[in-house]
PDB file of N, CA and C in Angstrom:
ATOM      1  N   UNK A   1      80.599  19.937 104.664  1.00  0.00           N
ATOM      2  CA  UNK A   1      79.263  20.106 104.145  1.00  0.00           C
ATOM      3  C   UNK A   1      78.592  21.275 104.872  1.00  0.00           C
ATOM      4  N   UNK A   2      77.798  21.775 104.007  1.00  0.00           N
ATOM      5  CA  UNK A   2      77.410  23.396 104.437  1.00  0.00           C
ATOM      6  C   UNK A   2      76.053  22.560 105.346  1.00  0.00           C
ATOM      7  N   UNK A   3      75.591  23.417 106.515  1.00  0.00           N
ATOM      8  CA  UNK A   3      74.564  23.561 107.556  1.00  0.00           C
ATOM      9  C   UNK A   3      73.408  23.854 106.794  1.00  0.00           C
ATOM     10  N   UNK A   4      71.869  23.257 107.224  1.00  0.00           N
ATOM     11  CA  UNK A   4      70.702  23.869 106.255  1.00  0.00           C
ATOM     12  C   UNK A   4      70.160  24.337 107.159  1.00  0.00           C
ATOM     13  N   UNK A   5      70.393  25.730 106.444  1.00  0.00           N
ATOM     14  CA  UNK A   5      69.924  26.964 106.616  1.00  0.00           C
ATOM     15  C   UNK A   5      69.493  27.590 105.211  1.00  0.00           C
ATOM     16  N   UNK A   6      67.949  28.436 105.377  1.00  0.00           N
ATOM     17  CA  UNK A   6      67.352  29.359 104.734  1.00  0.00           C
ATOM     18  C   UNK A   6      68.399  30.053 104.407  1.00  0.00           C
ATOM     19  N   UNK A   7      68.770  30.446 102.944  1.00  0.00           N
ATOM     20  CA  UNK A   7      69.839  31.768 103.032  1.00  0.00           C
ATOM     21  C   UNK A   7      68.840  33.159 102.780  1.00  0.00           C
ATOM     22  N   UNK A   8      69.425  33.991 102.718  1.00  0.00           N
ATOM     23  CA  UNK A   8      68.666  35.573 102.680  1.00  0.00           C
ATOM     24  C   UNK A   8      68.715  35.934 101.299  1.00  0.00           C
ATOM     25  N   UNK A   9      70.008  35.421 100.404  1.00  0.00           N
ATOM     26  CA  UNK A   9      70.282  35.928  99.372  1.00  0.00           C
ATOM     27  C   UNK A   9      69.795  34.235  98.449  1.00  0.00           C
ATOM     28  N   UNK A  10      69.244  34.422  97.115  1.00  0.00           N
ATOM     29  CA  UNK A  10      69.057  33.787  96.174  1.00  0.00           C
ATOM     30  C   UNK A  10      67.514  32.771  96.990  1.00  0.00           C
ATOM     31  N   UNK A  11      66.899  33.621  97.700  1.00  0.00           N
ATOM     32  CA  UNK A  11      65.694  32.585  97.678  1.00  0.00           C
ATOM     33  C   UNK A  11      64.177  33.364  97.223  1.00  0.00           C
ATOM     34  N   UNK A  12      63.229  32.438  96.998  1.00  0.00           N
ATOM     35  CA  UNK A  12      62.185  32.992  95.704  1.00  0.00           C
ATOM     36  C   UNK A  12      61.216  33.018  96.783  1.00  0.00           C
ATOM     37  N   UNK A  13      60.689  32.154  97.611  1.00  0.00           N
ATOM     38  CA  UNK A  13      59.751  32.103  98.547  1.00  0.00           C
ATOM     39  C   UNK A  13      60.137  32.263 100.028  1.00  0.00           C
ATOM     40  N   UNK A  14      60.795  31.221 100.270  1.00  0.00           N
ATOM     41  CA  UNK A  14      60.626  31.327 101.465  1.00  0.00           C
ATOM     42  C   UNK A  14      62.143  30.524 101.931  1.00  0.00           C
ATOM     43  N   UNK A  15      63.009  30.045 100.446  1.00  0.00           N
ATOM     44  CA  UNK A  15      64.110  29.442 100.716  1.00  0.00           C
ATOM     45  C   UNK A  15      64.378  28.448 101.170  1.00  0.00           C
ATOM     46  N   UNK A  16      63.556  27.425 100.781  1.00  0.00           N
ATOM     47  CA  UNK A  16      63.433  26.534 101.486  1.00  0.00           C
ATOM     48  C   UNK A  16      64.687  25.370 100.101  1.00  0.00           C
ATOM     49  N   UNK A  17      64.235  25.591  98.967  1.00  0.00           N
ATOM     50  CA  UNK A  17      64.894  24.758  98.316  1.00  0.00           C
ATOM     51  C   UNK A  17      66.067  25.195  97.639  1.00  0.00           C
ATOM     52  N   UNK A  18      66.048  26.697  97.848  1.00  0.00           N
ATOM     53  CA  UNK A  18      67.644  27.348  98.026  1.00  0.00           C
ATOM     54  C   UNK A  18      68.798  26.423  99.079  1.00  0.00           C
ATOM     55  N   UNK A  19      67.879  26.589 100.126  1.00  0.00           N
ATOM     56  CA  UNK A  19      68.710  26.182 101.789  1.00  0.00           C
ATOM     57  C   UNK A  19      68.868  24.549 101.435  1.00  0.00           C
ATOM     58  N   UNK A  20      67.832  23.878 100.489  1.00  0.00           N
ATOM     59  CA  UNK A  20      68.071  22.210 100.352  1.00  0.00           C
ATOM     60  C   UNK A  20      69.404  21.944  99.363  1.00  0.00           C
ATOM     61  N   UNK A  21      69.343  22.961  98.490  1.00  0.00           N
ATOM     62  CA  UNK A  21      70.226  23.219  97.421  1.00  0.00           C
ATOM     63  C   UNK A  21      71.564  23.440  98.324  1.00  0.00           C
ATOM     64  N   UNK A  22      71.795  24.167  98.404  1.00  0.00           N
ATOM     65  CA  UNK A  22      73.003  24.541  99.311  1.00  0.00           C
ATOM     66  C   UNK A  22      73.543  23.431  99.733  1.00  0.00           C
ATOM     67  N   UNK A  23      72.496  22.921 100.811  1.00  0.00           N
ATOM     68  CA  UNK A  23      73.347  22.027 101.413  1.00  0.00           C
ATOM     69  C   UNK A  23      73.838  20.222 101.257  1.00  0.00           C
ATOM     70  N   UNK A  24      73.427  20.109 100.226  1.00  0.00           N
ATOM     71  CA  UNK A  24      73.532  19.016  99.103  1.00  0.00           C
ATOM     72  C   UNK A  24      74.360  19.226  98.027  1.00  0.00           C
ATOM     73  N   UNK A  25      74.752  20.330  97.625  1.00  0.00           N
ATOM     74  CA  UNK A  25      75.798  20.838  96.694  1.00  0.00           C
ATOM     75  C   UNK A  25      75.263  20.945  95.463  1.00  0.00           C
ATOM     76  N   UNK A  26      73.870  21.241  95.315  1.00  0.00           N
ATOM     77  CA  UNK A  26      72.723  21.142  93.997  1.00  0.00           C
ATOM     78  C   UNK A  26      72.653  22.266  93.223  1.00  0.00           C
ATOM     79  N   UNK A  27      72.667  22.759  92.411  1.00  0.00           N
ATOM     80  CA  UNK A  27      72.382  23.732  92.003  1.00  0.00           C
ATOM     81  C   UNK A  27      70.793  24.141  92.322  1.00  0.00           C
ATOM     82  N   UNK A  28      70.354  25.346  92.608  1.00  0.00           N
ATOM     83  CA  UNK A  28      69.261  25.692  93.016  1.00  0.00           C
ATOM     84  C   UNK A  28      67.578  25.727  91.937  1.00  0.00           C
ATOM     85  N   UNK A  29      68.537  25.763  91.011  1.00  0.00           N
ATOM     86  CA  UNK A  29      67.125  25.412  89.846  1.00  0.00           C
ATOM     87  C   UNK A  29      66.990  24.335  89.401  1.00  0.00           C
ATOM     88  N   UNK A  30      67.966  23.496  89.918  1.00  0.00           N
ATOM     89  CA  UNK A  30      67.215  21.844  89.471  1.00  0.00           C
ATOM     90  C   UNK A  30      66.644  21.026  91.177  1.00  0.00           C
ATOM     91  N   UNK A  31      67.069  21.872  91.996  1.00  0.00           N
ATOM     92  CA  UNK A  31      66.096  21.410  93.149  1.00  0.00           C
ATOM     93  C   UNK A  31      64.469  22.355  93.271  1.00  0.00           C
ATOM     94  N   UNK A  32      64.552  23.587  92.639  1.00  0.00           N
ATOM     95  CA  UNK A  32      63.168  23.939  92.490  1.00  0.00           C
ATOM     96  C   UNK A  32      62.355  23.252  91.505  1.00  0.00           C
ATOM     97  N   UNK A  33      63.075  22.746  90.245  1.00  0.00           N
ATOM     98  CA  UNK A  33      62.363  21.979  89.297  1.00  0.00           C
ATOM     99  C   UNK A  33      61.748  20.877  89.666  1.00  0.00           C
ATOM    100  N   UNK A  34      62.810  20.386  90.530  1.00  0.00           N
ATOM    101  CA  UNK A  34      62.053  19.110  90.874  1.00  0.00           C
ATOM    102  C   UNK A  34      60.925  19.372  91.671  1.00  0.00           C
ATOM    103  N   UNK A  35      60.929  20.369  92.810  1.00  0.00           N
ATOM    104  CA  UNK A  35      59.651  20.462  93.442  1.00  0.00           C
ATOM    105  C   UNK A  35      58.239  21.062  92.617  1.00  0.00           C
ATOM    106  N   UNK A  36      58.627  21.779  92.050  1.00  0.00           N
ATOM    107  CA  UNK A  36      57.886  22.058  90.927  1.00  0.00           C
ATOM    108  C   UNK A  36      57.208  21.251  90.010  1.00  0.00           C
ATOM    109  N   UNK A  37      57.772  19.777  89.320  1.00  0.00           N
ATOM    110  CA  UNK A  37      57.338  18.322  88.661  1.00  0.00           C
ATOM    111  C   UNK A  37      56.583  17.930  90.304  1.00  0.00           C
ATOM    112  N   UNK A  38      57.197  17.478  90.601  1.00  0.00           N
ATOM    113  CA  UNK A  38      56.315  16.745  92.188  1.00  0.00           C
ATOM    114  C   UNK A  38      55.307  17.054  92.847  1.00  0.00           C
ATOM    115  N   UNK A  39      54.732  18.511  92.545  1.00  0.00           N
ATOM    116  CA  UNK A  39      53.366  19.195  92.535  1.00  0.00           C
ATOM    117  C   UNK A  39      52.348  18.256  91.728  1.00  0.00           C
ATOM    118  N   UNK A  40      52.908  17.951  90.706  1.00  0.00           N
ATOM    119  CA  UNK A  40      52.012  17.099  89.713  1.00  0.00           C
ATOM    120  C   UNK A  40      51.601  16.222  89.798  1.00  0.00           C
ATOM    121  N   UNK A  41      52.108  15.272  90.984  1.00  0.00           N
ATOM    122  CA  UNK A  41      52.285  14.012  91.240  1.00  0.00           C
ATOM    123  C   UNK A  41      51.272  14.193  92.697  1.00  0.00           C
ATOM    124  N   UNK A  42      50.009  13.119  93.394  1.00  0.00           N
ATOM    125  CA  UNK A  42      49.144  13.590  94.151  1.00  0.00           C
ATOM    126  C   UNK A  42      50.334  13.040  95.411  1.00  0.00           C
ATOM    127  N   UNK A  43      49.919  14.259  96.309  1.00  0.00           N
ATOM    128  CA  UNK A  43      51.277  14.199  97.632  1.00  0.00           C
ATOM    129  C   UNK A  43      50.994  15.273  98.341  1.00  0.00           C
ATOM    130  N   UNK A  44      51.513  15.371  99.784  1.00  0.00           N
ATOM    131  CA  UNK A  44      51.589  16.433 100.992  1.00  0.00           C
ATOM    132  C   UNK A  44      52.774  17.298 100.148  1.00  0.00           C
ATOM    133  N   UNK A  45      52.907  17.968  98.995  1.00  0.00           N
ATOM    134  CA  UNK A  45      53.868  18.436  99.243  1.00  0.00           C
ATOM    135  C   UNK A  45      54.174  19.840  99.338  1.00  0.00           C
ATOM    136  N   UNK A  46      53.340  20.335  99.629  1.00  0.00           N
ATOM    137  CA  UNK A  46      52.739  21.861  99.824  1.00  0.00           C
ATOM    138  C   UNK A  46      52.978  22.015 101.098  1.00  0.00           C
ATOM    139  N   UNK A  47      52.325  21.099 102.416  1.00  0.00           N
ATOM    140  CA  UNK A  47      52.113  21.131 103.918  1.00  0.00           C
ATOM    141  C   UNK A  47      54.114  20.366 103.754  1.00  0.00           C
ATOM    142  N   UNK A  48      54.237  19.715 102.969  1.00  0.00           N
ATOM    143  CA  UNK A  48      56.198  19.687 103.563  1.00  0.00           C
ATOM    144  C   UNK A  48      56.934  20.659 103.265  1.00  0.00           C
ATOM    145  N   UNK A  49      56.636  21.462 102.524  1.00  0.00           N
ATOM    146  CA  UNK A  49      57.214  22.363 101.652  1.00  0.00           C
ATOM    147  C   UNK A  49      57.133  23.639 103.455  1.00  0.00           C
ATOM    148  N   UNK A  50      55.899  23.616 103.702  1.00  0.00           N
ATOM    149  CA  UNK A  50      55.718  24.775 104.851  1.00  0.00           C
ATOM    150  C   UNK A  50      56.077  24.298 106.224  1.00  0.00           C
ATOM    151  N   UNK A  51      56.697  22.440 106.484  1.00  0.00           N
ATOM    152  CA  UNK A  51      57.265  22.345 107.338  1.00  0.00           C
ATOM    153  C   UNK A  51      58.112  22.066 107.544  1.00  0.00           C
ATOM    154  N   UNK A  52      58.686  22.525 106.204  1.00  0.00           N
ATOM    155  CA  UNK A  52      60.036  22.598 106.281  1.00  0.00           C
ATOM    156  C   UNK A  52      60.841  24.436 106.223  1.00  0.00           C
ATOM    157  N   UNK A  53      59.862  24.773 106.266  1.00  0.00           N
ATOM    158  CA  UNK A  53      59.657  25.941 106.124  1.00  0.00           C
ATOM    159  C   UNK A  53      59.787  26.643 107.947  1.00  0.00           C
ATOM    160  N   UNK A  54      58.976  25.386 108.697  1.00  0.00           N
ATOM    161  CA  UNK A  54      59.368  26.179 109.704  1.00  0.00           C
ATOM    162  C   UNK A  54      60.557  25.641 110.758  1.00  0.00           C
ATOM    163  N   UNK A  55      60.572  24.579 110.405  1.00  0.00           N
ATOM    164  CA  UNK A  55      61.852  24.241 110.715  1.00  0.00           C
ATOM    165  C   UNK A  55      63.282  24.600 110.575  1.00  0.00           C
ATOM    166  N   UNK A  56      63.242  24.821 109.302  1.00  0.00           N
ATOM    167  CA  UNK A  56      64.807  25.302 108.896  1.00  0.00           C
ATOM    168  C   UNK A  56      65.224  26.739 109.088  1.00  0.00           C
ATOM    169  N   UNK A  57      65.978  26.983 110.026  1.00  0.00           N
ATOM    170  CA  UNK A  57      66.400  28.663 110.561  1.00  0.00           C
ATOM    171  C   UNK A  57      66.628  28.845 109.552  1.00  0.00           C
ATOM    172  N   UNK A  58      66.146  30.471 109.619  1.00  0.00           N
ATOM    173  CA  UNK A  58      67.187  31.176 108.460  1.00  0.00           C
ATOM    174  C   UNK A  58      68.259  31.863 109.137  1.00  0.00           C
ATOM    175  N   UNK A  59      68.765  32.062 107.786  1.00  0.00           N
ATOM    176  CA  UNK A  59      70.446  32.428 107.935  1.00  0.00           C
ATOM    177  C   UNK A  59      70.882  33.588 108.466  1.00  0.00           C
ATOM    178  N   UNK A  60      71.620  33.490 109.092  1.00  0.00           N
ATOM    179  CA  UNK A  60      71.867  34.830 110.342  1.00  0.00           C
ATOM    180  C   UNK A  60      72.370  35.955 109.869  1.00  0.00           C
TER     181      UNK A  60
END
């Protein structure tokens, strides 16, 4: 199983659900979709979205 890490290549913001994608074996546009629906729904998921953001190295 791949390490989560931000990659450099194929991310839109900040790679965060590229790097979730990756390392779950997801394809990358049905893990942005979903974060994308879940906006809709009332939730932290903006402030997880950015701490996960600073947590997860990017890719070397």
């Amino acid at each position: 199983m791949a390490r989560l890490v931000r990659p450099r290549k194929g991310r839109w913001i900040a790679g965060v659900c590229a790097g979730l994608a990756e390392r779950f074996g997801l394809p990358p546009a049905l893990v942005r979709l979903a974060f994308v629906l879940s906006c809709a729904l009332p939730g932290p998921q903006f402030v997880g979205y950015i701490v996960l953001w600073i947590l997860i190295p990017a890719e070397d």
